[in-house]
C-alpha atoms as a PDB file:
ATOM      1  CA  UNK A   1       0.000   0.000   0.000  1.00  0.00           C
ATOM      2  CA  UNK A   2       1.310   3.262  -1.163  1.00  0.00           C
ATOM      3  CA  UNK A   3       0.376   6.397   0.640  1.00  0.00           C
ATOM      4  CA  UNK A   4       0.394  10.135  -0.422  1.00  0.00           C
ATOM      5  CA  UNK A   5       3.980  10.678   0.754  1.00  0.00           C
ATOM      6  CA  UNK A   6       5.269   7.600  -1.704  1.00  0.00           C
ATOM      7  CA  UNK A   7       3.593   9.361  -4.432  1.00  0.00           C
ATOM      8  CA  UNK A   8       5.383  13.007  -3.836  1.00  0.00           C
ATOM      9  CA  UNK A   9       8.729  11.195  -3.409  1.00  0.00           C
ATOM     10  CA  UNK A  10       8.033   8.594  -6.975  1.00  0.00           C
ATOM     11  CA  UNK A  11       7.286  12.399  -8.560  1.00  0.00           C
ATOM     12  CA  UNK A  12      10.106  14.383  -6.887  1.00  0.00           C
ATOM     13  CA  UNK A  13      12.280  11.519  -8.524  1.00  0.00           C
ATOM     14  CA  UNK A  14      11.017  12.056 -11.907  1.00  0.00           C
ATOM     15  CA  UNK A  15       8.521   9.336 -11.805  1.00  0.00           C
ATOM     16  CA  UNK A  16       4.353   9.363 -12.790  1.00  0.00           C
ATOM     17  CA  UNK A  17       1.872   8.251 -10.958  1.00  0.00           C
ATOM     18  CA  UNK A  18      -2.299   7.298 -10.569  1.00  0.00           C
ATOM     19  CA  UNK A  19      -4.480   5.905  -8.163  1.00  0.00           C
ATOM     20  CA  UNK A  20      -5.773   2.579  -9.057  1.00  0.00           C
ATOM     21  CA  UNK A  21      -9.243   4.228  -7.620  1.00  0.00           C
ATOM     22  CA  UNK A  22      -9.761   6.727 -10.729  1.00  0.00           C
ATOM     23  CA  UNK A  23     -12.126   6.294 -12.568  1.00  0.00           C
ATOM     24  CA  UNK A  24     -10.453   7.799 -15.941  1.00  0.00           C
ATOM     25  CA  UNK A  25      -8.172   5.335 -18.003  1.00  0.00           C
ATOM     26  CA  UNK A  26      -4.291   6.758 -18.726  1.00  0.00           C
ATOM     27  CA  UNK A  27      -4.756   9.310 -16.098  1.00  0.00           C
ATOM     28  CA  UNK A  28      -1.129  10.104 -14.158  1.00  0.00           C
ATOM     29  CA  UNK A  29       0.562  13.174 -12.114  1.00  0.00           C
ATOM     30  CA  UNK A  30       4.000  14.216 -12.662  1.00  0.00           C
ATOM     31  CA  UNK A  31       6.359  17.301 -11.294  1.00  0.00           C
ATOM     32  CA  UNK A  32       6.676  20.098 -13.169  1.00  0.00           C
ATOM     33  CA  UNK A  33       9.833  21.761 -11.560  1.00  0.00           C
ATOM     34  CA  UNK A  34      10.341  25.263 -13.652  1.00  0.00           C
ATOM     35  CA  UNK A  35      13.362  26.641 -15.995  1.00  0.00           C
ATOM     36  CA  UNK A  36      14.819  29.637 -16.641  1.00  0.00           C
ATOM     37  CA  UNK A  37      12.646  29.372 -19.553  1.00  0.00           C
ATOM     38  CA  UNK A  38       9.483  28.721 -17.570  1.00  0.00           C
ATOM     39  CA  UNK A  39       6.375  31.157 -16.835  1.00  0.00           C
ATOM     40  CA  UNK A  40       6.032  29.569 -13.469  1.00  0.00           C
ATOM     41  CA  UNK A  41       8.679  29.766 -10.464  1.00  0.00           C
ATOM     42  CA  UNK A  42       8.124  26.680  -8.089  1.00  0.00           C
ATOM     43  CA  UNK A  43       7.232  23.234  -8.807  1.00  0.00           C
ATOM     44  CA  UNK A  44       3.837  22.433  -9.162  1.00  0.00           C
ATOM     45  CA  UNK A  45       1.578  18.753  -9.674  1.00  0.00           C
ATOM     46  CA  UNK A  46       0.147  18.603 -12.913  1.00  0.00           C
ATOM     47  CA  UNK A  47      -2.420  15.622 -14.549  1.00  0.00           C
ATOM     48  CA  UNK A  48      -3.251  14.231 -17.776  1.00  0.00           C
ATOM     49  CA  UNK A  49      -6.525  13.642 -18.064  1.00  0.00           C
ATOM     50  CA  UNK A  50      -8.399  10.890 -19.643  1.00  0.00           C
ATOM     51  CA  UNK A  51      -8.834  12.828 -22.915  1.00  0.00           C
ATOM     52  CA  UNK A  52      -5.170  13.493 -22.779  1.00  0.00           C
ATOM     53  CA  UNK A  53      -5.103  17.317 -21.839  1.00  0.00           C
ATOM     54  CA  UNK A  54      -2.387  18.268 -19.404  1.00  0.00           C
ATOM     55  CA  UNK A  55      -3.754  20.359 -16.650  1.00  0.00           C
ATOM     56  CA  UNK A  56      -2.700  21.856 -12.430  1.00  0.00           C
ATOM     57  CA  UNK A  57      -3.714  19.101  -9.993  1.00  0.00           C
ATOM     58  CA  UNK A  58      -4.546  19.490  -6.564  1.00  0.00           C
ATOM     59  CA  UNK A  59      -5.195  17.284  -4.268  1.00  0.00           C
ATOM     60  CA  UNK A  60      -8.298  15.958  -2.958  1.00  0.00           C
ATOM     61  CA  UNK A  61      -9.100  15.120   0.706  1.00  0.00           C
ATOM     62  CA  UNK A  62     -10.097  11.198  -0.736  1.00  0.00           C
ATOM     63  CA  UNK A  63      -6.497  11.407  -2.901  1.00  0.00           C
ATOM     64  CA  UNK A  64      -4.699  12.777   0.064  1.00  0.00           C
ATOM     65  CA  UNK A  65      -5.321   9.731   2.578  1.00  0.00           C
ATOM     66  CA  UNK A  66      -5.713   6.918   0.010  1.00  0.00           C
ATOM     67  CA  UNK A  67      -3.333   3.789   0.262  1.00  0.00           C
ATOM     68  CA  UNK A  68      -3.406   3.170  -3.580  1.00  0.00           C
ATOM     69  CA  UNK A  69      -0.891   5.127  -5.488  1.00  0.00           C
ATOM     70  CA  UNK A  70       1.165   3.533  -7.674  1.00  0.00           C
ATOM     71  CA  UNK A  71       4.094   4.318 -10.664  1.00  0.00           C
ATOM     72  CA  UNK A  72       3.444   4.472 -14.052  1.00  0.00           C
ATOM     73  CA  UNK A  73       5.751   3.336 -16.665  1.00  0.00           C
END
């Protein structure tokens, strides 16, 4: 069982990962950590979506205590 905490660490190491409980099929979170390049100026969560838009995540109370996270290759 993999907890919020293994999911932040899987992402901080440049990993994906989804919740076997979604719903949506393909769905994963990754890291976005900015560039000098980059709009943005601290790492944020983002998601694709199940009709493969990439969009901010946040977290849910339900995402933030489930036991199901898991990588995604």
């Amino acid at each position: 069982m993999n907890g919020i905490g293994w999911a932040i660490e899987q992402m901080r190491s440049g990993g994906k990962v989804c919740r076997r409980g979604w719903n949506g099929k393909n769905m994963w979170l990754s890291l976005q950590v900015p560039d000098v390049n980059s709009k943005m100026s601290l790492p944020y969560v983002y998601m694709k979506t199940a009709d493969d838009h990439l969009v901010p995540w946040l977290c849910s109370q339900t995402d933030l205590l489930a036991e199901d996270w898991e990588a995604v290759s």
